[in-house]
C-alpha atoms as a PDB file:
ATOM      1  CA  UNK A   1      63.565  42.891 118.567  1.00  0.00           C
ATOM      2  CA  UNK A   2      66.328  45.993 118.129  1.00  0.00           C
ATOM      3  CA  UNK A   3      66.443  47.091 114.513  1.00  0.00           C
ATOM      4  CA  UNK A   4      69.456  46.392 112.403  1.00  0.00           C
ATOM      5  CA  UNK A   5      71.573  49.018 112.743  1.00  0.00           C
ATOM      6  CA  UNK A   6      72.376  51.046 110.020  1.00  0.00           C
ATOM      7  CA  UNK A   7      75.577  51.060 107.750  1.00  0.00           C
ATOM      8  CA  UNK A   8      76.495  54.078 106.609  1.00  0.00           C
ATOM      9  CA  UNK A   9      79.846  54.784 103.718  1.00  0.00           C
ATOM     10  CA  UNK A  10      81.507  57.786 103.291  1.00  0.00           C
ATOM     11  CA  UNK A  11      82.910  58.592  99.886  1.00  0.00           C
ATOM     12  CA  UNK A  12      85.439  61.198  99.688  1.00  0.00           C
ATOM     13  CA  UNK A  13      86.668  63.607  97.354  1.00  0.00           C
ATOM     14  CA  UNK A  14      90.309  63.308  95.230  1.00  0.00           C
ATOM     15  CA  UNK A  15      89.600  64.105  91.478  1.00  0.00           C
ATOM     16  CA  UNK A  16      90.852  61.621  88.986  1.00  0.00           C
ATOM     17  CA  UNK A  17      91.829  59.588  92.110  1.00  0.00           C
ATOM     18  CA  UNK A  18      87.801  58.820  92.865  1.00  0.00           C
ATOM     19  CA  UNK A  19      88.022  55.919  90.048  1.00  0.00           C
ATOM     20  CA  UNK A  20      89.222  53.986  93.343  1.00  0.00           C
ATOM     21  CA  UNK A  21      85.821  54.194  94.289  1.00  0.00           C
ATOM     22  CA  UNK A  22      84.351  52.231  91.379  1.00  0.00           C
ATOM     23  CA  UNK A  23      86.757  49.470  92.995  1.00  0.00           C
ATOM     24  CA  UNK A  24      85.608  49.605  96.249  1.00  0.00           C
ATOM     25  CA  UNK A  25      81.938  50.087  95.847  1.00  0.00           C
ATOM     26  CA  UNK A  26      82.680  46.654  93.972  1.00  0.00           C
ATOM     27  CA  UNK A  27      84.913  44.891  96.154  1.00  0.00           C
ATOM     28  CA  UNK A  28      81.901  46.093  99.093  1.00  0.00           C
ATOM     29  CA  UNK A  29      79.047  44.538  96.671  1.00  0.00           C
ATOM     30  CA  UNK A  30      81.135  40.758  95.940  1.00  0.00           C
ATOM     31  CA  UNK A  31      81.749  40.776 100.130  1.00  0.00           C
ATOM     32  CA  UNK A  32      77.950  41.222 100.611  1.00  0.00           C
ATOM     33  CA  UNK A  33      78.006  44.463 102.378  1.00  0.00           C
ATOM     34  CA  UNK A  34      75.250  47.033 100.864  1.00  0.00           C
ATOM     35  CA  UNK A  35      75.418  50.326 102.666  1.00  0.00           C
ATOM     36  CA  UNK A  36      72.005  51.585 103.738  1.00  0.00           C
ATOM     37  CA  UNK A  37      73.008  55.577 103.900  1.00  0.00           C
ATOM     38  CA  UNK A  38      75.802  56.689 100.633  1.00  0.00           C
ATOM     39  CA  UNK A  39      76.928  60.201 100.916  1.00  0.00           C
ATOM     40  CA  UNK A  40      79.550  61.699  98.723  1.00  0.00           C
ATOM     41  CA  UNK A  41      81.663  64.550  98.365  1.00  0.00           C
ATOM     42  CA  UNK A  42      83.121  65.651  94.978  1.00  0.00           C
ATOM     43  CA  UNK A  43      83.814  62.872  93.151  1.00  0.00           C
ATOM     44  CA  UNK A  44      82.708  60.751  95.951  1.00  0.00           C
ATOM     45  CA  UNK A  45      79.085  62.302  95.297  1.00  0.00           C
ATOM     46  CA  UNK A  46      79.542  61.109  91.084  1.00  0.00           C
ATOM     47  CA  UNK A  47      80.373  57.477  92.246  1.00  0.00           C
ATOM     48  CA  UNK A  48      77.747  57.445  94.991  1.00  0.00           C
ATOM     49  CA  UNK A  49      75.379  58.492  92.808  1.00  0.00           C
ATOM     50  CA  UNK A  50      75.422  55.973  90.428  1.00  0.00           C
ATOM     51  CA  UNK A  51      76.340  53.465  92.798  1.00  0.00           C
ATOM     52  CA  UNK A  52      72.777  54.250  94.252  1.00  0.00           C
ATOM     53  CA  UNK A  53      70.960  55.320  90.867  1.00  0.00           C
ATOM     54  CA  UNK A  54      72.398  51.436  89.501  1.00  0.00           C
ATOM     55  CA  UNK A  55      74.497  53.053  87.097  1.00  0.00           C
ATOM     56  CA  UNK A  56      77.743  51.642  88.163  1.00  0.00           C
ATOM     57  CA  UNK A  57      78.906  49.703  85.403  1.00  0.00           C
ATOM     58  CA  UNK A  58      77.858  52.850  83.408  1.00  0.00           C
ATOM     59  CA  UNK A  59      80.528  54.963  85.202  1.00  0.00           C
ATOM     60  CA  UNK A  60      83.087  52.063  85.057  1.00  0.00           C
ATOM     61  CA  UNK A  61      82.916  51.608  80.964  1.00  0.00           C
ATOM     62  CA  UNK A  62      82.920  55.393  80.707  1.00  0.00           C
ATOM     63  CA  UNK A  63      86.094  55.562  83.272  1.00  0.00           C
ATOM     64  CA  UNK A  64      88.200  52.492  81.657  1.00  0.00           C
ATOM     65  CA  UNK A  65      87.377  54.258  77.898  1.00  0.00           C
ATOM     66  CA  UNK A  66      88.749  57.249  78.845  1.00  0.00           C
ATOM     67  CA  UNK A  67      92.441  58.526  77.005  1.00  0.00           C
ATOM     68  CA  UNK A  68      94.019  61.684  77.079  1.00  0.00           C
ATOM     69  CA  UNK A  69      92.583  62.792  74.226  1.00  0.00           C
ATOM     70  CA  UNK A  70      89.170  62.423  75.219  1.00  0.00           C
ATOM     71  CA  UNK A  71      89.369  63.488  78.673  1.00  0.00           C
ATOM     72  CA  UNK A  72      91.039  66.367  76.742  1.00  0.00           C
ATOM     73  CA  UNK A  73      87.815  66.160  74.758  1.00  0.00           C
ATOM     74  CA  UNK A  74      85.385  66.794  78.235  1.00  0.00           C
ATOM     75  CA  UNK A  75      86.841  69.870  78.995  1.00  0.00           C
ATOM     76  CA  UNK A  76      84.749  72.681  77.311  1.00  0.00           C
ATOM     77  CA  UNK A  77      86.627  75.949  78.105  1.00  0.00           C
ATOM     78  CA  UNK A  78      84.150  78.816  79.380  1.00  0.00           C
ATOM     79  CA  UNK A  79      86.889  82.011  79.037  1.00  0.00           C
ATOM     80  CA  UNK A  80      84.025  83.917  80.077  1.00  0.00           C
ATOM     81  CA  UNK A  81      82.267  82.309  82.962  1.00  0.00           C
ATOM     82  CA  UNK A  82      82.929  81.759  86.226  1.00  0.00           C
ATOM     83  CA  UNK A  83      84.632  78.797  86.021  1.00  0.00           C
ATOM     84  CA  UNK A  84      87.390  77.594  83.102  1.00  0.00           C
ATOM     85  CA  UNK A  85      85.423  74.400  82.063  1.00  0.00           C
ATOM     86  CA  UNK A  86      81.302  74.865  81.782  1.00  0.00           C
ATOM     87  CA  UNK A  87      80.992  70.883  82.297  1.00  0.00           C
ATOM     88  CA  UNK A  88      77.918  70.893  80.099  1.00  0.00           C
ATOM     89  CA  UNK A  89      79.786  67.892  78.109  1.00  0.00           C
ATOM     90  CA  UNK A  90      80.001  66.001  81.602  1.00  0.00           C
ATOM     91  CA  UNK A  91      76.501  66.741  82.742  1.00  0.00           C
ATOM     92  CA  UNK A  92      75.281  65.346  79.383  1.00  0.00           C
ATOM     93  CA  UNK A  93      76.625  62.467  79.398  1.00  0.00           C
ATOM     94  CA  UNK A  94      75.191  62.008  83.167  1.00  0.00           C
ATOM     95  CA  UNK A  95      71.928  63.267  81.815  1.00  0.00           C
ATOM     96  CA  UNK A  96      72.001  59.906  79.569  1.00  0.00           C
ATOM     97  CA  UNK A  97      72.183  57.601  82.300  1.00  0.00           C
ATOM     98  CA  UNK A  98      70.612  59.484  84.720  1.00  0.00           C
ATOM     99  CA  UNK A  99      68.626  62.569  83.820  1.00  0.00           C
ATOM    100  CA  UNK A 100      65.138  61.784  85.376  1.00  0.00           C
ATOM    101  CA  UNK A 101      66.246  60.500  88.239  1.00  0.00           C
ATOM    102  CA  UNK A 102      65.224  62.070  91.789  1.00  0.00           C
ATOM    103  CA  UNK A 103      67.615  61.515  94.642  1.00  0.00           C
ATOM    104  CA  UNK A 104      64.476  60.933  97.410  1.00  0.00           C
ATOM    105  CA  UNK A 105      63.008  58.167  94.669  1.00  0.00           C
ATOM    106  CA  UNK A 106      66.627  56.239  95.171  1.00  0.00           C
ATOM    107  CA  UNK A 107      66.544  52.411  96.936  1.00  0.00           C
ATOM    108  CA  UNK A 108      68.685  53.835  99.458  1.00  0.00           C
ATOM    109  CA  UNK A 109      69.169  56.556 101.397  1.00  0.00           C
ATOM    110  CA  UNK A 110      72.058  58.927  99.201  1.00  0.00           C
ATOM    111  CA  UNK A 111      73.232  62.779 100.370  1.00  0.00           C
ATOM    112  CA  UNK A 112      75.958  64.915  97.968  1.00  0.00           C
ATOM    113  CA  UNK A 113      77.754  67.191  99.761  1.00  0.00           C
ATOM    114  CA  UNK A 114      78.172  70.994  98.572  1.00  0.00           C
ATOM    115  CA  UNK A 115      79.076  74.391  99.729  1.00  0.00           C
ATOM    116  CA  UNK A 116      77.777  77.548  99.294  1.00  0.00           C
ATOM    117  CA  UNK A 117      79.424  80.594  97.601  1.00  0.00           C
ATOM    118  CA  UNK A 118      79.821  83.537  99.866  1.00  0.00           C
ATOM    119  CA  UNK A 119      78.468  81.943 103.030  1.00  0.00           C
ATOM    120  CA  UNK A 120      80.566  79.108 102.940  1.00  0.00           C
ATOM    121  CA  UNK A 121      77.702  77.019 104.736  1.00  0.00           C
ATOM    122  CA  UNK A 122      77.901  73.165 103.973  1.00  0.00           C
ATOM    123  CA  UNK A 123      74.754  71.782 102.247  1.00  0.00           C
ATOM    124  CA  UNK A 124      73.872  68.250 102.294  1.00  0.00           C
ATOM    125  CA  UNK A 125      71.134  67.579  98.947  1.00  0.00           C
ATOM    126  CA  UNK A 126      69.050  64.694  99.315  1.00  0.00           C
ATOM    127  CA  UNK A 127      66.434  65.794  97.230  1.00  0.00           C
ATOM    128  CA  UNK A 128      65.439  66.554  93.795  1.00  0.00           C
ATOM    129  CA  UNK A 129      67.658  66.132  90.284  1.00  0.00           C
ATOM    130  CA  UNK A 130      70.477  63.882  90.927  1.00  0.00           C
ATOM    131  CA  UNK A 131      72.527  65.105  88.691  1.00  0.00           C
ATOM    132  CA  UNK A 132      72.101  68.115  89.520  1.00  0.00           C
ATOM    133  CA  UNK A 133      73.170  67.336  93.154  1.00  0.00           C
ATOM    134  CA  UNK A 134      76.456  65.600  91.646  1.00  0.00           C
ATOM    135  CA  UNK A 135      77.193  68.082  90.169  1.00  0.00           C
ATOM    136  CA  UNK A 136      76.803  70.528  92.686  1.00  0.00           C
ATOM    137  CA  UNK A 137      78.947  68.431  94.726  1.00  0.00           C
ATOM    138  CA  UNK A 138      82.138  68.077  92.383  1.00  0.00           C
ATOM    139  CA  UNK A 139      82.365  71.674  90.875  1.00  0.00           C
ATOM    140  CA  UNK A 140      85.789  72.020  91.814  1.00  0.00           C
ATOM    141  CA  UNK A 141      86.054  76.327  92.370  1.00  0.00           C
ATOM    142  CA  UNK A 142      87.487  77.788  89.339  1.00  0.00           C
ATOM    143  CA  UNK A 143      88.015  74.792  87.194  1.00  0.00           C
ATOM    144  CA  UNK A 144      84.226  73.693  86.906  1.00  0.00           C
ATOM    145  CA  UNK A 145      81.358  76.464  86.731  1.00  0.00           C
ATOM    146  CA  UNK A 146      79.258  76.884  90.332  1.00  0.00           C
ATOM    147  CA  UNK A 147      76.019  75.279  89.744  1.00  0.00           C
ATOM    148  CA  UNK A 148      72.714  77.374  91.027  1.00  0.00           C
ATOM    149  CA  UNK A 149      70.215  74.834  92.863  1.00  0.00           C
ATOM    150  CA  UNK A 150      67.178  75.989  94.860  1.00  0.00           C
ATOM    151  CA  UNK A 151      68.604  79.872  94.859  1.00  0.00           C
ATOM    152  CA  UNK A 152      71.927  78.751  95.970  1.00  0.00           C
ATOM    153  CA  UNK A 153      75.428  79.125  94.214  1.00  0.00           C
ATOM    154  CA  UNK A 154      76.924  75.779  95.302  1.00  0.00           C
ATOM    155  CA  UNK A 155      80.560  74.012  94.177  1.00  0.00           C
ATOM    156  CA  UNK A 156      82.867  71.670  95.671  1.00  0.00           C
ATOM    157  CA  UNK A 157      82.055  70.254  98.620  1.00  0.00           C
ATOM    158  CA  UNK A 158      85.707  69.408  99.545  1.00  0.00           C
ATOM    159  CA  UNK A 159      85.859  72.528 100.335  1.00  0.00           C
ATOM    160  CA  UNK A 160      84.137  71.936 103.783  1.00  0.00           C
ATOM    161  CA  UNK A 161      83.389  68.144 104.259  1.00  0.00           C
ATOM    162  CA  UNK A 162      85.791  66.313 102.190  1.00  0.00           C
ATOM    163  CA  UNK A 163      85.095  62.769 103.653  1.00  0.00           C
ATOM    164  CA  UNK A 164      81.809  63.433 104.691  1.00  0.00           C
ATOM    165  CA  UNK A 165      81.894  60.831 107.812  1.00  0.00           C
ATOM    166  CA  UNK A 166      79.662  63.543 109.799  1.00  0.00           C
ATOM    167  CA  UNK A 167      76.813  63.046 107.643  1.00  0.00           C
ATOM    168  CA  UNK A 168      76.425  59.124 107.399  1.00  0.00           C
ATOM    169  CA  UNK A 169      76.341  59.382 111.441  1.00  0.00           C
ATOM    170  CA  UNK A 170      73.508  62.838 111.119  1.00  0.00           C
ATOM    171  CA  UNK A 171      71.448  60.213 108.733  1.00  0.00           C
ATOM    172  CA  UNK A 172      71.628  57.335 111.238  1.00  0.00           C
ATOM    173  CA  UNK A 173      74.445  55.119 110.130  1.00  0.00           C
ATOM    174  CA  UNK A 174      75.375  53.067 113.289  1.00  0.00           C
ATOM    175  CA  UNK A 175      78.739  51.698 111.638  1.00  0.00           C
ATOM    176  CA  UNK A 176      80.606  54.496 109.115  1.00  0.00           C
ATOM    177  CA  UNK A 177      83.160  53.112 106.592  1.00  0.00           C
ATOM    178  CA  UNK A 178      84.990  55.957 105.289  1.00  0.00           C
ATOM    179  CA  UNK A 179      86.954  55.967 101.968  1.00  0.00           C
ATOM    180  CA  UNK A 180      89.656  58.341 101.776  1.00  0.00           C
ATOM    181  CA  UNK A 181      91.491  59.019  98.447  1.00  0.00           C
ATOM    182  CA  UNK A 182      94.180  60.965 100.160  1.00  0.00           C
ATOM    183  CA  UNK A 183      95.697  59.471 103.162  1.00  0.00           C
ATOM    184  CA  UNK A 184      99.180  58.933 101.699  1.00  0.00           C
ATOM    185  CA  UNK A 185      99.496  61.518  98.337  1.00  0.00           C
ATOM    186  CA  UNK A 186      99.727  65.132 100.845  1.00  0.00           C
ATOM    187  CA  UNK A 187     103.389  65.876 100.410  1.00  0.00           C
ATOM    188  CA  UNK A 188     104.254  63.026  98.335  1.00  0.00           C
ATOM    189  CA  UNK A 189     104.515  64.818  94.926  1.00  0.00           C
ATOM    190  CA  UNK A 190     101.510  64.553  93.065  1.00  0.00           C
ATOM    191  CA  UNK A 191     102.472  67.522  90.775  1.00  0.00           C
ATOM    192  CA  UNK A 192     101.231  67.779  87.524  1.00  0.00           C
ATOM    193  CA  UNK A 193     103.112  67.503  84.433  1.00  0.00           C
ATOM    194  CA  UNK A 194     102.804  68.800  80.884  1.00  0.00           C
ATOM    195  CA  UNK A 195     102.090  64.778  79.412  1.00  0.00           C
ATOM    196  CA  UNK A 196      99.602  64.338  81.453  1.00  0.00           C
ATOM    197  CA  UNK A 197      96.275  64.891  79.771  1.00  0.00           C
ATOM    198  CA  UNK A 198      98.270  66.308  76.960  1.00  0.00           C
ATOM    199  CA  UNK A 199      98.388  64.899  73.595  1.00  0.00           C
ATOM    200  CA  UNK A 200     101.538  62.935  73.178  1.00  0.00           C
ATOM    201  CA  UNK A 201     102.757  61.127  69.063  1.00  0.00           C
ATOM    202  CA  UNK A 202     100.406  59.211  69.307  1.00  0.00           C
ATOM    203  CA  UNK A 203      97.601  60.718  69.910  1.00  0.00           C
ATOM    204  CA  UNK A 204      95.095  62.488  67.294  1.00  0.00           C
ATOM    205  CA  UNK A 205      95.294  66.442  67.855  1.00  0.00           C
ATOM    206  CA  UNK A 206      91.766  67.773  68.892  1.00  0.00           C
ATOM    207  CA  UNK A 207      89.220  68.312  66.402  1.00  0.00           C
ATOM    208  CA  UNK A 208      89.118  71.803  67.452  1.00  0.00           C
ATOM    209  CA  UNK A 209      92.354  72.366  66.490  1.00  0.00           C
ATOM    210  CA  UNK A 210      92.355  71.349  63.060  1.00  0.00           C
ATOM    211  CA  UNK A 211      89.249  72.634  61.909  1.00  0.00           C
ATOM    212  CA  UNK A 212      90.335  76.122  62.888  1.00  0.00           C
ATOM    213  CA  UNK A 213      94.056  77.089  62.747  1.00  0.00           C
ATOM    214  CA  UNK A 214      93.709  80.180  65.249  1.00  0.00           C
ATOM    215  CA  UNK A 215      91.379  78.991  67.586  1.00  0.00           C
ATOM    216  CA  UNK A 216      93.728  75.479  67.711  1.00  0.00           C
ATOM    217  CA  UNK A 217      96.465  77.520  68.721  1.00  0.00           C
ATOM    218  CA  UNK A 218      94.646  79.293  71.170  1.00  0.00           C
ATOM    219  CA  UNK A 219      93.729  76.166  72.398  1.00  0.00           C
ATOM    220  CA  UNK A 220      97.191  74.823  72.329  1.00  0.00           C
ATOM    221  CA  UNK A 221      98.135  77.954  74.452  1.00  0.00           C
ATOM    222  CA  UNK A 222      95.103  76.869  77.234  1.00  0.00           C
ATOM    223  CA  UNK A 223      96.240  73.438  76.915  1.00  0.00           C
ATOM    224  CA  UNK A 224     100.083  74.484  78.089  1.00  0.00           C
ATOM    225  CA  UNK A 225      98.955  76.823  80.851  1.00  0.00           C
ATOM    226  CA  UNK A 226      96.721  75.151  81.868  1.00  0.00           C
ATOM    227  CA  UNK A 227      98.068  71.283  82.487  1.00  0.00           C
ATOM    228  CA  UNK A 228     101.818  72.352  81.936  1.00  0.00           C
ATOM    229  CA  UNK A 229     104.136  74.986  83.440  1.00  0.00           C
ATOM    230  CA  UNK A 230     103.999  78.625  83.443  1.00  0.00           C
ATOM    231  CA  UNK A 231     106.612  81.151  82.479  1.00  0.00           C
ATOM    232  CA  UNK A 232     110.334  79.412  83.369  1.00  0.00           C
ATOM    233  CA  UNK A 233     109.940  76.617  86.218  1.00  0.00           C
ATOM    234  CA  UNK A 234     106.833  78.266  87.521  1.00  0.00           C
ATOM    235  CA  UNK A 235     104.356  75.484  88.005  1.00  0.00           C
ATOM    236  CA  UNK A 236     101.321  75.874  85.745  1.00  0.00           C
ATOM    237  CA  UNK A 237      97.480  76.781  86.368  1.00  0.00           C
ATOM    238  CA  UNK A 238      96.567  73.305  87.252  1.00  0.00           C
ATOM    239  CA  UNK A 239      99.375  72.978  89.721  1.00  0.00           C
ATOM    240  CA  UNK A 240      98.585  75.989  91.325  1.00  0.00           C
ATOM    241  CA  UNK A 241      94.819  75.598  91.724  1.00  0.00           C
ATOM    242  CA  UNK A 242      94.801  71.954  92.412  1.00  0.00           C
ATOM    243  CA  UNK A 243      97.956  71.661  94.781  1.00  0.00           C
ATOM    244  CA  UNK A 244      96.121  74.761  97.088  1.00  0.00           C
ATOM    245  CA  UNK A 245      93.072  72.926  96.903  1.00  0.00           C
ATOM    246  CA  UNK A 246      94.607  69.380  98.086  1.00  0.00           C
ATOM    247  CA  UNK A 247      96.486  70.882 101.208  1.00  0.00           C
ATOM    248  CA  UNK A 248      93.047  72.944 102.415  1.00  0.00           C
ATOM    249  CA  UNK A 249      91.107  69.687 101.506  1.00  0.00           C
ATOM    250  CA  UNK A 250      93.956  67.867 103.687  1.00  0.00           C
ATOM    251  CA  UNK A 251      94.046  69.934 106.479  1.00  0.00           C
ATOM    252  CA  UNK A 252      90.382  70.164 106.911  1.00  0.00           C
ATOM    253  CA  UNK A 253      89.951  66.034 106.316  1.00  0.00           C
ATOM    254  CA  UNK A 254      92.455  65.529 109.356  1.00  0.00           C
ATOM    255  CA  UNK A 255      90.911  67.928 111.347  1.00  0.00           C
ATOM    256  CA  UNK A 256      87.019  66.540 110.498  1.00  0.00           C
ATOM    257  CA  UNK A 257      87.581  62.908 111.448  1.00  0.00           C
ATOM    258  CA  UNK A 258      89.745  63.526 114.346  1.00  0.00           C
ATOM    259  CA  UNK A 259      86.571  64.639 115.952  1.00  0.00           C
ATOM    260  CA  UNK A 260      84.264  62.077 114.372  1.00  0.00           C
ATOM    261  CA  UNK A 261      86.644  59.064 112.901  1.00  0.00           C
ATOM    262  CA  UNK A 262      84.344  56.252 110.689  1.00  0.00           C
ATOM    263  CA  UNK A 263      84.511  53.124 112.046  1.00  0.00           C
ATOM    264  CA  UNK A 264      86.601  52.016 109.747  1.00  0.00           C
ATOM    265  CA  UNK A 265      88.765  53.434 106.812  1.00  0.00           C
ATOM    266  CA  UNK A 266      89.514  51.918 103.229  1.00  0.00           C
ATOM    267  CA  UNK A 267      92.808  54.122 101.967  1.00  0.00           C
ATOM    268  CA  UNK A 268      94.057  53.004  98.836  1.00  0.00           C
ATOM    269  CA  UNK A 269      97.328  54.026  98.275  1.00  0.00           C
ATOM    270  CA  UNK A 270      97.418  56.441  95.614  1.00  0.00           C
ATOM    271  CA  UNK A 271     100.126  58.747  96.113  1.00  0.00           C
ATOM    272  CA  UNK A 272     101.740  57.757  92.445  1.00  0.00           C
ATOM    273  CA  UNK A 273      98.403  59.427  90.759  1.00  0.00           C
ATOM    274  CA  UNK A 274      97.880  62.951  89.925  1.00  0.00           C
ATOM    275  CA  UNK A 275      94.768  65.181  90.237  1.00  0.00           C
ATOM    276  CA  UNK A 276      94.089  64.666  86.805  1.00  0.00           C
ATOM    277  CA  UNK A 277      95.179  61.137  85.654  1.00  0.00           C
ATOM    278  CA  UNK A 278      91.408  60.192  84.684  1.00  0.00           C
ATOM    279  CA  UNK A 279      92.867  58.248  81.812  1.00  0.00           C
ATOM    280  CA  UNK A 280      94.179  55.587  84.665  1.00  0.00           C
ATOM    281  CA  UNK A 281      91.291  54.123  85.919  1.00  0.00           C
ATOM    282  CA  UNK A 282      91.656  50.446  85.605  1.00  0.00           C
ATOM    283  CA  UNK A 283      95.095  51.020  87.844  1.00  0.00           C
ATOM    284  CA  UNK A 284      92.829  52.884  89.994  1.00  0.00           C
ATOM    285  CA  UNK A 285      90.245  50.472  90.438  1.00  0.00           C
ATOM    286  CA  UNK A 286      92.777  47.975  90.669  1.00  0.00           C
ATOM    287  CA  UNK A 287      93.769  49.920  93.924  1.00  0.00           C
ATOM    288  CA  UNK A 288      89.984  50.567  95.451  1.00  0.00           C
ATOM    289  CA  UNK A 289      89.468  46.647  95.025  1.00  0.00           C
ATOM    290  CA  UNK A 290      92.854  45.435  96.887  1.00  0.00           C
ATOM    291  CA  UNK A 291      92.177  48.240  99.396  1.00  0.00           C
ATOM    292  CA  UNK A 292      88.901  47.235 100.174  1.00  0.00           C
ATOM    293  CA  UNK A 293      89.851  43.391 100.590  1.00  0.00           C
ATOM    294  CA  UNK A 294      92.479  44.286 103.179  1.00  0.00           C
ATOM    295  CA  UNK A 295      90.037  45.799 105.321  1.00  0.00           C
ATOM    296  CA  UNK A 296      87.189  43.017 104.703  1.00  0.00           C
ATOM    297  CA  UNK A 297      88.028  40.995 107.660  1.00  0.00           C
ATOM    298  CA  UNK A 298      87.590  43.695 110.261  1.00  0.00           C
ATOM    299  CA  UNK A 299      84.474  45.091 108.454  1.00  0.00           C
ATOM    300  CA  UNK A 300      82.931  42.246 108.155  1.00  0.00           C
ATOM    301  CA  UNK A 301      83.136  41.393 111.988  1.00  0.00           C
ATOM    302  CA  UNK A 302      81.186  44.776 113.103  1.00  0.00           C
ATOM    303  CA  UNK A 303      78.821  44.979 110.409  1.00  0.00           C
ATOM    304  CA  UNK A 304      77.179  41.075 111.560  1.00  0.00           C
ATOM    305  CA  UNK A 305      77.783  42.611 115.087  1.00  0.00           C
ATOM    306  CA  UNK A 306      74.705  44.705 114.331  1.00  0.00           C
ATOM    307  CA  UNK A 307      73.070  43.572 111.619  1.00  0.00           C
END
């Protein structure tokens, strides 16, 4: 008898806009379709992860929770490192859920996708500390600090692979469903503005700010720069970094699957969600579920073809 052939799903990177994948990994599940091979790329990589580690519903409470002010909350400035955020908050909480998990001990077969500093070389991990391989895989250059596995400097694996299609098929996936997050936001306007992830009336100011009047203002100052505008009608910080990094990501993802397309694509359409709107997530997963169910029909057709 011919073995089942394998199915293989592609999660792609988009910042705030991976929520979508909570919805689809979901809407996948309820259909019955349970990819054998999950790789991930940035975000991608996070949902993946737990996706694969069980952990889903874990991601989804901590996604719907989030506000402004606590995504706010997450970001631990690091003036002096590397990168403007540490993450240490992040990785905690993913140590809680996941911490002693092993990425070759998964059920299924799960690869995050990184890249390395100065040689630019494209590193799949599929073994050792998951978290550690997340976290590799979303450390977005300049925003997050690089993270140092096996002598490497890794970050953001975006930055080479962002819907990493290429490595479901180099693992054996006979059928690839890829899930990109940016199909329809390039050149659509997905700038960042100053109420964002800033704290609006109605929202409690930062406990850093109140407890010390200088550093809070210093804080404030970050804050602006950093999610608002710059001097006059300069865009801000985030703008810049994040806008340069979505048209590289964009022109690379076009290139990459025009010479190895998935077998199928679930897009949702997103282009009415910024970089950074984490605090959105049940819209967002709203959108992976409906995007996934318009695609069912066609997916499920191949996927008995060679099961």
């Amino acid at each position: 008898m011919m073995a089942r052939g394998k199915i293989g799903l592609a999660l792609g990177g988009g910042v705030a806009r991976g929520w979508a994948h909570i919805g689809v990994l979901h809407a996948l599940e309820k259909a019955g379709i349970r990819p054998d091979i999950v790789v991930g790329t940035s975000i991608g990589a996070v949902a993946g992860g737990c996706y694969v580690g069980g952990k889903l519903d874990a991601l989804e409470s901590f996604a719907r929770s989030l506000t402004r002010r606590k995504v706010f909350g997450f970001l631990d400035f690091n003036l002096s490192g590397s990168g403007l955020i540490s993450g240490d908050r992040l990785q905690d909480l993913l140590n809680l859920h996941l911490g002693q998990t092993q990425v070759e001990n998964l059920e299924r077969k799960f690869v995050a996708v990184a890249t390395e500093i100065g040689s630019g070389h494209e590193v799949w991990l599929s073994r050792g500390s998951l978290v550690g391989a997340m976290r590799a895989s979303y450390a977005l250059p300049g925003i997050f600090k690089p993270v140092k596995l096996d002598g490497r400097w890794l970050f953001d694996g975006a930055i080479v692979n962002p819907i990493p299609v290429s490595v479901c098929r180099a693992m054996g996936a006979s059928v690839v469903i890829a899930v990109n997050l940016q199909h329809d936001v390039f050149g659509k306007g997905s700038v960042l503005t100053d109420n964002l992830i800033g704290l609006d009336d109605s929202d409690e100011e930062p406990a850093a700010a109140k407890s010390d009047p200088k550093g809070g203002g210093a804080l404030r100052l970050l804050h602006r720069q950093f999610f608002g505008q710059g001097a006059g009608d300069a865009p801000g910080i985030s703008t810049v970094m994040m806008e340069a990094f979505n048209i590289t990501q964009d022109r690379i993802a076009r290139s990459r699957l025009a010479g190895d397309p998935p077998d199928f694509t679930i897009a949702p359409r997103l282009s009415n969600f910024s970089s950074f709107d984490f605090h959105r997530a049940d819209e967002l997963i709203a959108l992976g579920v409906s995007a996934t169910e318009r695609a069912l029909e066609d997916i499920r057709e191949t996927v008995g073809a060679v099961a």
